[in-house]
Protein backbone atom coordinates (compact mmCIF):
# COMPACT_ATOMS: atom_id res chain seq x y z
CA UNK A 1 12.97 -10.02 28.43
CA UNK A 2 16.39 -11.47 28.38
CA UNK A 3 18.25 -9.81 31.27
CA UNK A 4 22.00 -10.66 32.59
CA UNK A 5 23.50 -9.18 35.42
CA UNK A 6 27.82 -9.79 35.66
CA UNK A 7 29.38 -9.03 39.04
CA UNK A 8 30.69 -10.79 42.28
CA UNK A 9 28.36 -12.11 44.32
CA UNK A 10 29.96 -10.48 47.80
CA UNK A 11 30.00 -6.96 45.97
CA UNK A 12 26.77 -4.82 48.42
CA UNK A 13 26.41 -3.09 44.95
CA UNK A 14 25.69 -6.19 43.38
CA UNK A 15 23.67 -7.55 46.45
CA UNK A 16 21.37 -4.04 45.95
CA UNK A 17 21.14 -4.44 42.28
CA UNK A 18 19.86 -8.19 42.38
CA UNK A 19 17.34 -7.50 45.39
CA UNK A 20 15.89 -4.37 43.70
CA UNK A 21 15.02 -7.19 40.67
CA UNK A 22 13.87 -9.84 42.93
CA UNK A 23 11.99 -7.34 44.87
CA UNK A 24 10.14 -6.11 41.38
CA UNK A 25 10.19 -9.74 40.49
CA UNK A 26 11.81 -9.02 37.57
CA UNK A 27 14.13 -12.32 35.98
CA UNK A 28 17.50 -12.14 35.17
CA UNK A 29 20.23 -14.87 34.84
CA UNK A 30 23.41 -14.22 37.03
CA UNK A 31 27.04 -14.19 35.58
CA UNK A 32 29.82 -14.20 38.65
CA UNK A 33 32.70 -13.12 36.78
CA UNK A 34 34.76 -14.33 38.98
CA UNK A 35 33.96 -17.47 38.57
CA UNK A 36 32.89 -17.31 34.92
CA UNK A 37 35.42 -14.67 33.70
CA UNK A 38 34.74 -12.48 30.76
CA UNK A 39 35.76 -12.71 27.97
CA UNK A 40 37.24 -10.02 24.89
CA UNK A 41 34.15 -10.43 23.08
CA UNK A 42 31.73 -9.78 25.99
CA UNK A 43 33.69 -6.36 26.93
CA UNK A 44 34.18 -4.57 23.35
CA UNK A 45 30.59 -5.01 23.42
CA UNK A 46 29.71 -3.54 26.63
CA UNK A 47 32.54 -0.99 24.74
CA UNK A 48 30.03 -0.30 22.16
CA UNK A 49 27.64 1.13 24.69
CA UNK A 50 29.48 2.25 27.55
CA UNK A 51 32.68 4.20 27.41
CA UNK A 52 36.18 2.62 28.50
CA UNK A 53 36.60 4.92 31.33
CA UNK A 54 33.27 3.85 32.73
CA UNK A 55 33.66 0.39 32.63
CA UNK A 56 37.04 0.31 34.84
CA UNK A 57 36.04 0.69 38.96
CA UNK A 58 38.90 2.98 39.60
CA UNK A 59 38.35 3.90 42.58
CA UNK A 60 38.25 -0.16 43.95
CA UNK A 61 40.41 -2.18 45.36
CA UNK A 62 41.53 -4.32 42.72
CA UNK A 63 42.82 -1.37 40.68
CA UNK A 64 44.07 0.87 43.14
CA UNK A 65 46.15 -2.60 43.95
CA UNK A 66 47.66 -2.31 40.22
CA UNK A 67 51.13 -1.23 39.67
CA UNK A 68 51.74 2.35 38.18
CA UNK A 69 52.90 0.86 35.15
CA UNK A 70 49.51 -1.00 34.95
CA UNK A 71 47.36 2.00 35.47
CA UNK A 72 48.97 3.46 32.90
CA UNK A 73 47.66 0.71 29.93
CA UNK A 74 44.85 0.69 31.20
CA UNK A 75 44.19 4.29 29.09
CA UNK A 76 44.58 2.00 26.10
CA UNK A 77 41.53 -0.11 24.99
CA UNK A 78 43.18 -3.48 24.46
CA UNK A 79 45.60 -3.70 27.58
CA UNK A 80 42.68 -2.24 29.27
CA UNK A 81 40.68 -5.65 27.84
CA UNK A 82 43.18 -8.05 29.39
CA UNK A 83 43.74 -5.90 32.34
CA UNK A 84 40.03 -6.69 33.30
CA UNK A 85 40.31 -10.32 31.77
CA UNK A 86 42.98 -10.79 34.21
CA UNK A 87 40.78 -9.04 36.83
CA UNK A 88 37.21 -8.51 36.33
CA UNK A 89 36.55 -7.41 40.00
CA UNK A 90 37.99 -3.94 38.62
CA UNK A 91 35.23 -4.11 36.46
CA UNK A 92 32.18 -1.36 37.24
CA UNK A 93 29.41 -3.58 39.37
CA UNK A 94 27.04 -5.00 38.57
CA UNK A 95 26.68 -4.84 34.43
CA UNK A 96 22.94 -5.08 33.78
CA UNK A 97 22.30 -6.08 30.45
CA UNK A 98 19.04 -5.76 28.89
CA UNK A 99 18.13 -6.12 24.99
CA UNK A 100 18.07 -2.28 24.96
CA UNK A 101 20.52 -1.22 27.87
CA UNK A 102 23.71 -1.67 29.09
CA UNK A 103 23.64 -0.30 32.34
CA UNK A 104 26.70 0.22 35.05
CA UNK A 105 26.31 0.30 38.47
CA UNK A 106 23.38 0.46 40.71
CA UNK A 107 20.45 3.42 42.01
CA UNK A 108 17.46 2.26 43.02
CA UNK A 109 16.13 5.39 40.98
CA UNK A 110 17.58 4.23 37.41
CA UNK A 111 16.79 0.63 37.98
CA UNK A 112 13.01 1.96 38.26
CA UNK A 113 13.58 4.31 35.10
CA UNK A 114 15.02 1.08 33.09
CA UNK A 115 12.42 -0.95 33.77
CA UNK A 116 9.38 1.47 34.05
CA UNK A 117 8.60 0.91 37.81
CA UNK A 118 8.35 5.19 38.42
């Protein structure tokens, strides 16, 4: 199974996520996007599984540290897109992708659901 997990290394969500998978010895491949980036294409389609409003960590750092005016496009889908080009750490963490899934955030409860470890 081809599974990719896209967050920030430092994140403790992202740090619980990725030892929950080790810990079930379950493979993935790692994608820091803040190193890596993401890119348009890679968020409309998390966007065709996950809502908008999901995707966007608003209660984080990085957007609580936008302006007002900022906030504001990020209601719209496309400045929302190069709002989290420009800053990916506002990004939900982690985003586990699986060929079926596309999962946001981390509980040790829906990990175990997603990969049938209950």
């Amino acid at each position: 199974m081809n599974i990719t997990v896209y967050g920030i290394p430092n994140c403790q969500t992202v740090k619980k996520a990725r030892d929950w998978l080790d810990a079930h010895q379950i493979k993935y491949t790692f994608h820091d996007f803040k190193k890596l980036g993401v890119s348009k294409e890679l968020i409309l389609l998390w966007l065709k599984s996950v809502d908008l409003h999901q995707l966007i960590n608003r209660s984080g750092m990085t957007f609580r540290n936008l302006t007002e005016p900022q906030k504001l496009l990020s209601q719209n889908q496309d400045d929302a897109i190069a709002l989290m080009i420009q800053n990916p750490s506002m990004i939900k963490r982690p985003v586990l992708v699986t060929p079926q899934k596309i999962h946001l955030g981390f509980k040790d409860v829906d990990y175990a659901s997603l990969f049938g470890q209950t």
